[in-house]
PDB file of N, CA and C in Angstrom:
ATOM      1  N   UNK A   1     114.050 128.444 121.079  1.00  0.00           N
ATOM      2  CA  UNK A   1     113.342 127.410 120.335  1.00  0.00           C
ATOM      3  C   UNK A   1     114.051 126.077 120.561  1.00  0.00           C
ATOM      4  N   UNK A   2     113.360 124.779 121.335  1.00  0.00           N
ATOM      5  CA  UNK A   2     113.808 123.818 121.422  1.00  0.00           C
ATOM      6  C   UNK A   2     114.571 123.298 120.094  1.00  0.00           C
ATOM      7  N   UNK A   3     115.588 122.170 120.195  1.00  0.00           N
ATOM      8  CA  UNK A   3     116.328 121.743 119.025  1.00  0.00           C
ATOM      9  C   UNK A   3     114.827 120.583 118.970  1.00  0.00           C
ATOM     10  N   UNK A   4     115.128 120.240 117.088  1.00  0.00           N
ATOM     11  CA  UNK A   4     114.228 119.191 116.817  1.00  0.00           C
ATOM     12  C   UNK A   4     114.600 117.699 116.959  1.00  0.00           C
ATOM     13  N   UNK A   5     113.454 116.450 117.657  1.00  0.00           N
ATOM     14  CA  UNK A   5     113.965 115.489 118.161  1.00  0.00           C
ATOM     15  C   UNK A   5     115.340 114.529 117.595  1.00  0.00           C
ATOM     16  N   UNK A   6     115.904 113.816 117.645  1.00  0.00           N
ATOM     17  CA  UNK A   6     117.123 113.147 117.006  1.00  0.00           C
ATOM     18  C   UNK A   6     116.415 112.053 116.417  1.00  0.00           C
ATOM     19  N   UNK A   7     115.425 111.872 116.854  1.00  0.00           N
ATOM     20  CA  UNK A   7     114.549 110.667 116.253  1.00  0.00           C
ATOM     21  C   UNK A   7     113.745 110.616 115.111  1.00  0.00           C
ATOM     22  N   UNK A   8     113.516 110.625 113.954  1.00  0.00           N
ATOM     23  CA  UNK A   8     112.559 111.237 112.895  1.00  0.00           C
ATOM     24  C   UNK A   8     111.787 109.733 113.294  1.00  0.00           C
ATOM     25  N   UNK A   9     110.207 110.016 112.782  1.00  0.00           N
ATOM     26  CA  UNK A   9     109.574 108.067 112.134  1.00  0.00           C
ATOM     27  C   UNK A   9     109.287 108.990 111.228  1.00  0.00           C
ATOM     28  N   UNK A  10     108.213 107.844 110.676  1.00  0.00           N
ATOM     29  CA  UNK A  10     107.354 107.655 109.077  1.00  0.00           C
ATOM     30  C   UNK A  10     106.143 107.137 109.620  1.00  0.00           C
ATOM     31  N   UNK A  11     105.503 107.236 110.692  1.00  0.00           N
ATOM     32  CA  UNK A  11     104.199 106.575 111.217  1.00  0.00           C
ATOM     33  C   UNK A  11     103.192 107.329 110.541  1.00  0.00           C
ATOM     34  N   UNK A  12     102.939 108.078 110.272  1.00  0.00           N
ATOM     35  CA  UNK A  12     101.716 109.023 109.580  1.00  0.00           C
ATOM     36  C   UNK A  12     102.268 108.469 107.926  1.00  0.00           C
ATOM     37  N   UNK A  13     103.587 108.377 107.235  1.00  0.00           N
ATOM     38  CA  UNK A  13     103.233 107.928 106.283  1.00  0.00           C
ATOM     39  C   UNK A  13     102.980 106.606 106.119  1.00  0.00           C
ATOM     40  N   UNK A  14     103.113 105.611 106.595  1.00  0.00           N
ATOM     41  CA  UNK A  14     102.631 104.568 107.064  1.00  0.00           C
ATOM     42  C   UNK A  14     101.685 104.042 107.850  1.00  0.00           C
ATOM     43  N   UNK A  15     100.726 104.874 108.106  1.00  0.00           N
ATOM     44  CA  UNK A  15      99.636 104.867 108.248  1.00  0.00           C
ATOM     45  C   UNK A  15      98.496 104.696 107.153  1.00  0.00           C
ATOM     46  N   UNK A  16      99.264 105.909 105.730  1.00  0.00           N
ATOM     47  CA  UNK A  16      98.355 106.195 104.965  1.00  0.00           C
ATOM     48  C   UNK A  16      98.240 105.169 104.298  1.00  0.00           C
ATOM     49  N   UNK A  17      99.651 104.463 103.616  1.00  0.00           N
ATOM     50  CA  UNK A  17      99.793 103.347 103.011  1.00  0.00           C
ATOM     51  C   UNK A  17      99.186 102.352 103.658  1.00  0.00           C
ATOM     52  N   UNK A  18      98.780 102.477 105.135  1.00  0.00           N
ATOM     53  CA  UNK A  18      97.930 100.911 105.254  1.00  0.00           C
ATOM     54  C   UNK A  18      96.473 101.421 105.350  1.00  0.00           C
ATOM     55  N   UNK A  19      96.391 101.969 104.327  1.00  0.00           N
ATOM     56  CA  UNK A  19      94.601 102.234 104.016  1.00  0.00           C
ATOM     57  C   UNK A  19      94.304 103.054 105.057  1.00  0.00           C
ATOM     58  N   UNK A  20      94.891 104.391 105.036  1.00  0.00           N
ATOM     59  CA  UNK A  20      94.511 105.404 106.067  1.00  0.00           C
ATOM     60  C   UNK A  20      93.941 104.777 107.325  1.00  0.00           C
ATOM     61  N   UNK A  21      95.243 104.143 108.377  1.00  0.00           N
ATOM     62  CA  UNK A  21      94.951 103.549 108.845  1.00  0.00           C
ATOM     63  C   UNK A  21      94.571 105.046 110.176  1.00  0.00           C
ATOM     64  N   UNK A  22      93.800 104.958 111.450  1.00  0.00           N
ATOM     65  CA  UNK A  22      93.947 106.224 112.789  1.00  0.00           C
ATOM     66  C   UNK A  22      95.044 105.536 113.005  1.00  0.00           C
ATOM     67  N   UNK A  23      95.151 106.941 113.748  1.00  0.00           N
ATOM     68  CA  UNK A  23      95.634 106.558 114.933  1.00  0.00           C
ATOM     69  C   UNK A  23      95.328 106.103 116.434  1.00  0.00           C
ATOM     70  N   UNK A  24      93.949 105.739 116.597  1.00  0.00           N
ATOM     71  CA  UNK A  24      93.088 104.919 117.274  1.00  0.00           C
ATOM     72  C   UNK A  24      93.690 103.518 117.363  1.00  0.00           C
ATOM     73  N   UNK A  25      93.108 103.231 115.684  1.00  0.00           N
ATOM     74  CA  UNK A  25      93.191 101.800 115.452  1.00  0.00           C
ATOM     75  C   UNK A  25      95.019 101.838 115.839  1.00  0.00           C
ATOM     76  N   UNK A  26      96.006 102.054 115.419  1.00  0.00           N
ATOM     77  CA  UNK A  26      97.386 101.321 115.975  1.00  0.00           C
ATOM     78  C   UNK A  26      97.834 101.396 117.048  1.00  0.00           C
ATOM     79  N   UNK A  27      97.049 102.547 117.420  1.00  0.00           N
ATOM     80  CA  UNK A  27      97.157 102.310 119.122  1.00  0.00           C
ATOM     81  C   UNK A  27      96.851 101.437 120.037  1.00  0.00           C
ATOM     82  N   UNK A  28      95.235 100.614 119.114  1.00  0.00           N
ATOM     83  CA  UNK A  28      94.804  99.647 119.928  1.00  0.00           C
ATOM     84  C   UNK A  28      95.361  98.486 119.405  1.00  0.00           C
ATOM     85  N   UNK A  29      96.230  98.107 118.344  1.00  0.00           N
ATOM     86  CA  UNK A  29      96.904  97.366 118.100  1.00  0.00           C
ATOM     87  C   UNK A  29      98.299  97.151 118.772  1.00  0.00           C
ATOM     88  N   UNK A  30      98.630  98.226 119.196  1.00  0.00           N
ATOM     89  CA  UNK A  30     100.169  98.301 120.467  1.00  0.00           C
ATOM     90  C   UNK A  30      99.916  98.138 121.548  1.00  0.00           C
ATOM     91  N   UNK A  31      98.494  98.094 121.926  1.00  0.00           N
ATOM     92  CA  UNK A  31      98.657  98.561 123.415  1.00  0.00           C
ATOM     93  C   UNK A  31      98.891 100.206 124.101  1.00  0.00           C
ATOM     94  N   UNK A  32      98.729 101.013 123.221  1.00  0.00           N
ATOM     95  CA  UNK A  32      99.141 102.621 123.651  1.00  0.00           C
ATOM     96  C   UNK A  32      97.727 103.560 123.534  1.00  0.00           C
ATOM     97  N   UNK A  33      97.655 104.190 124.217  1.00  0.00           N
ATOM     98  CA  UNK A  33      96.550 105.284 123.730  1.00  0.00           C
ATOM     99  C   UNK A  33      96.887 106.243 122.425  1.00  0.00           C
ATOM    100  N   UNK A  34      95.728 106.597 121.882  1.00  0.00           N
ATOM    101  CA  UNK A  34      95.590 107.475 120.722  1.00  0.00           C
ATOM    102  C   UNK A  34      96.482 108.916 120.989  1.00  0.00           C
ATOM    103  N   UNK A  35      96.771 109.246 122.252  1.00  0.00           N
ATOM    104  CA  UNK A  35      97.395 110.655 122.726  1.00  0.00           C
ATOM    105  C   UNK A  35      98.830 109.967 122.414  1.00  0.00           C
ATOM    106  N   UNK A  36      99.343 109.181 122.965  1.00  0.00           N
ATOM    107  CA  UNK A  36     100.812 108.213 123.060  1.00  0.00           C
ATOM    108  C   UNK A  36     100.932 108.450 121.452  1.00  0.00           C
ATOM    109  N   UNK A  37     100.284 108.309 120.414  1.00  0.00           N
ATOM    110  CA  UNK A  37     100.569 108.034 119.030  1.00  0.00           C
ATOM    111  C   UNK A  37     101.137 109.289 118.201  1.00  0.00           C
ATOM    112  N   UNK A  38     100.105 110.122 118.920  1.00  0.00           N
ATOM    113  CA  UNK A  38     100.398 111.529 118.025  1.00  0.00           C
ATOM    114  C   UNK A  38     101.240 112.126 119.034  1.00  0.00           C
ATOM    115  N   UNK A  39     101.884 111.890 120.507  1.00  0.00           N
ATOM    116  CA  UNK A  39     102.634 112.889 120.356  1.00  0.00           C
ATOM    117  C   UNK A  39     104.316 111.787 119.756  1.00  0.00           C
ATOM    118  N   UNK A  40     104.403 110.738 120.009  1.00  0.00           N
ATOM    119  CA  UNK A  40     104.798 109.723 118.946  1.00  0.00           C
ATOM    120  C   UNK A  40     105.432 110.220 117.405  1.00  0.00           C
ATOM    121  N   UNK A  41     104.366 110.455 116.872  1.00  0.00           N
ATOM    122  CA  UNK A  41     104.242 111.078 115.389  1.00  0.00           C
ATOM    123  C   UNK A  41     104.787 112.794 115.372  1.00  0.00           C
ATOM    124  N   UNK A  42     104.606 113.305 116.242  1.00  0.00           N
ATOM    125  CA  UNK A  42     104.920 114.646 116.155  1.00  0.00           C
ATOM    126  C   UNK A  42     106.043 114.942 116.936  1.00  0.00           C
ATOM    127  N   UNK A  43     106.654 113.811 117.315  1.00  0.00           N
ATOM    128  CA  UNK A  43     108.612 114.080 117.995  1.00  0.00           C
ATOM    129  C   UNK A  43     108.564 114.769 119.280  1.00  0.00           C
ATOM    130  N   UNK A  44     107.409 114.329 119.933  1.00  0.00           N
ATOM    131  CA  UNK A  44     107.223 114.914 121.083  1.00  0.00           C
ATOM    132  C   UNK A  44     107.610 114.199 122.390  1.00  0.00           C
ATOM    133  N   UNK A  45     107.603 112.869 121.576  1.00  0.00           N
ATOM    134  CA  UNK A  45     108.079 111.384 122.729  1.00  0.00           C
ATOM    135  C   UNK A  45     108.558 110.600 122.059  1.00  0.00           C
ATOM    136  N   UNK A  46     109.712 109.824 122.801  1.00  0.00           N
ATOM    137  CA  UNK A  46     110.211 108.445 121.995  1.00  0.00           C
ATOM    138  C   UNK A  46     109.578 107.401 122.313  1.00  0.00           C
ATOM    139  N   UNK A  47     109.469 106.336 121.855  1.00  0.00           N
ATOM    140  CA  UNK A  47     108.455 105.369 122.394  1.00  0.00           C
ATOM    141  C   UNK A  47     109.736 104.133 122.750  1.00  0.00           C
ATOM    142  N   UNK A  48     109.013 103.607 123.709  1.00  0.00           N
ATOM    143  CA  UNK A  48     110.118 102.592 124.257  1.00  0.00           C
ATOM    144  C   UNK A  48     110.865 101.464 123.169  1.00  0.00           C
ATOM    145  N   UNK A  49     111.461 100.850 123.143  1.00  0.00           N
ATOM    146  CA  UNK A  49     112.600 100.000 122.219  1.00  0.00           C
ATOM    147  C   UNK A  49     111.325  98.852 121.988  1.00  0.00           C
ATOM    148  N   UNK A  50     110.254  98.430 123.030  1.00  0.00           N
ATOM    149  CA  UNK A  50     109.447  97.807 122.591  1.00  0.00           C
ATOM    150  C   UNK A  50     108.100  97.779 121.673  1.00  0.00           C
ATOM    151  N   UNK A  51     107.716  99.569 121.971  1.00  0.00           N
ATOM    152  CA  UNK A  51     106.822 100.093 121.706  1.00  0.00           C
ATOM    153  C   UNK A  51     107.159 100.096 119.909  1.00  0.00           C
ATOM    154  N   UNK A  52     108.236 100.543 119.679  1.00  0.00           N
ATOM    155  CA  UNK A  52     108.839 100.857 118.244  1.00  0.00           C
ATOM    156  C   UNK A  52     108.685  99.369 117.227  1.00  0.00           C
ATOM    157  N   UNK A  53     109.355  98.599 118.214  1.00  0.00           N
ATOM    158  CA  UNK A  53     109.338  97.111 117.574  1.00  0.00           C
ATOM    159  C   UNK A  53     108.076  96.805 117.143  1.00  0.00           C
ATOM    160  N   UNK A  54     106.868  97.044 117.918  1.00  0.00           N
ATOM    161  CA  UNK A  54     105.502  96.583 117.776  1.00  0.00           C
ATOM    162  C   UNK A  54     104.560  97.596 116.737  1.00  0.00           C
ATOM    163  N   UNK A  55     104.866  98.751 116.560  1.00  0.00           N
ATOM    164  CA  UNK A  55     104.861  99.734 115.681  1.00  0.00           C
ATOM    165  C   UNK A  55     104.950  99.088 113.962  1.00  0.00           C
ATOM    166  N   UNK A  56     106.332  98.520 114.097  1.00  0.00           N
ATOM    167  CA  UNK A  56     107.249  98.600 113.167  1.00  0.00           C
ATOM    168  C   UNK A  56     106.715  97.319 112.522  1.00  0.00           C
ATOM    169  N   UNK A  57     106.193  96.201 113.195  1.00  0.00           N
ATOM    170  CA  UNK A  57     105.816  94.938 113.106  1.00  0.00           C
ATOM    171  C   UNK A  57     104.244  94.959 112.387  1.00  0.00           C
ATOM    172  N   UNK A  58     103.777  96.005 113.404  1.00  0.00           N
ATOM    173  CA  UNK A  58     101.956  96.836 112.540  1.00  0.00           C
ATOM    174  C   UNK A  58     102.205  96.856 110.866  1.00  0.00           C
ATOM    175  N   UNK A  59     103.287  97.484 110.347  1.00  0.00           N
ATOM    176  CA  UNK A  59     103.630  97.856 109.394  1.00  0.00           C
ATOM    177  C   UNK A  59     104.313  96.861 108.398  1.00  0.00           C
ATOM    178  N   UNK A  60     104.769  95.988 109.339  1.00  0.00           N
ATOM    179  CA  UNK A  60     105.610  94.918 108.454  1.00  0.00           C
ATOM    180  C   UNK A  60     106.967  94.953 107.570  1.00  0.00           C
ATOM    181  N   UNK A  61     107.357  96.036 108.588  1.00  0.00           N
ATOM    182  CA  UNK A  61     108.871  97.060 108.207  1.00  0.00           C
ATOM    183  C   UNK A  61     109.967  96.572 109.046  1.00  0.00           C
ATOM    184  N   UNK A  62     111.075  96.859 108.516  1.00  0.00           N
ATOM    185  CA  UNK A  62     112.084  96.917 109.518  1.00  0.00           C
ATOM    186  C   UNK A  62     111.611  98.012 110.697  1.00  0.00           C
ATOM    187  N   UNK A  63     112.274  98.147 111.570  1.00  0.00           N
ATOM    188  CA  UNK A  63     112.296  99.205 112.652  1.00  0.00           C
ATOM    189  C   UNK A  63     112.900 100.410 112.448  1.00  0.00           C
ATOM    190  N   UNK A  64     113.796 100.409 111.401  1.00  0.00           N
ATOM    191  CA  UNK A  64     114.616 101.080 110.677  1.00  0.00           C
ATOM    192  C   UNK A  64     113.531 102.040 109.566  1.00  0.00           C
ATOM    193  N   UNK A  65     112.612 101.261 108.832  1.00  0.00           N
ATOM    194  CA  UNK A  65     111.684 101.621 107.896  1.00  0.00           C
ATOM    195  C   UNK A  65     110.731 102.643 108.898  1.00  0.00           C
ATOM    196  N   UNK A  66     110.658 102.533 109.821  1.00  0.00           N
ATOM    197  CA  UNK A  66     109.557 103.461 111.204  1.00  0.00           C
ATOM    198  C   UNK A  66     110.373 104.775 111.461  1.00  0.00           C
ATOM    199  N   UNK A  67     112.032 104.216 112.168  1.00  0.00           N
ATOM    200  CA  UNK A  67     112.688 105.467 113.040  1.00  0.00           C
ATOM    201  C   UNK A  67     113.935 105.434 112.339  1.00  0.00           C
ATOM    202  N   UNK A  68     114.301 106.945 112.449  1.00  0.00           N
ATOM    203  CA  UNK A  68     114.963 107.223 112.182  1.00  0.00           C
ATOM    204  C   UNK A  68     116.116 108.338 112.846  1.00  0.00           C
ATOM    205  N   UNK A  69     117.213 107.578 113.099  1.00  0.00           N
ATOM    206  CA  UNK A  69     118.283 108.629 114.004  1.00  0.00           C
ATOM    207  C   UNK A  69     118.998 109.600 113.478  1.00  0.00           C
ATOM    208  N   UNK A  70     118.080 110.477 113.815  1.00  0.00           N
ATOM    209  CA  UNK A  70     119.201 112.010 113.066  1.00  0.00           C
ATOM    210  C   UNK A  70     120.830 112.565 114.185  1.00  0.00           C
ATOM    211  N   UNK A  71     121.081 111.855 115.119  1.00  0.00           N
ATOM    212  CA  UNK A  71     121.826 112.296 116.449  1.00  0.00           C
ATOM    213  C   UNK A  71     123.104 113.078 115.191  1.00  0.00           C
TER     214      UNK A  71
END
């Protein structure tokens, strides 16, 4: 069984808080496809140092408030 990513986010709960936002819509707000989001959300991919920033900015959070380093 793979180990689980070092990276945790909060994008699905921060999603909900912005008025059940898709994951469509922030995708087309980043620039990423809807596939990029959820595997994103489900610790399947890290998203680039820019991708996170622009994420994090959707939300109006620190970057810190998005990801989280479990290493």
């Amino acid at each position: 069984m793979p180990a689980p990513p070092p990276i945790k986010n909060r994008i699905r709960e921060l999603r909900f808080h912005a008025g059940e936002m898709t994951q469509a819509a922030l995708a087309e707000r980043i620039g990423m496809t809807r596939q990029t989001i959820v595997a994103i959300e489900q610790g399947k991919y890290s998203p680039s140092l820019e991708a996170a920033f622009r994420i994090a900015q959707v939300f109006g959070v620190p970057i810190t408030g998005v990801f989280e380093w479990e290493g």
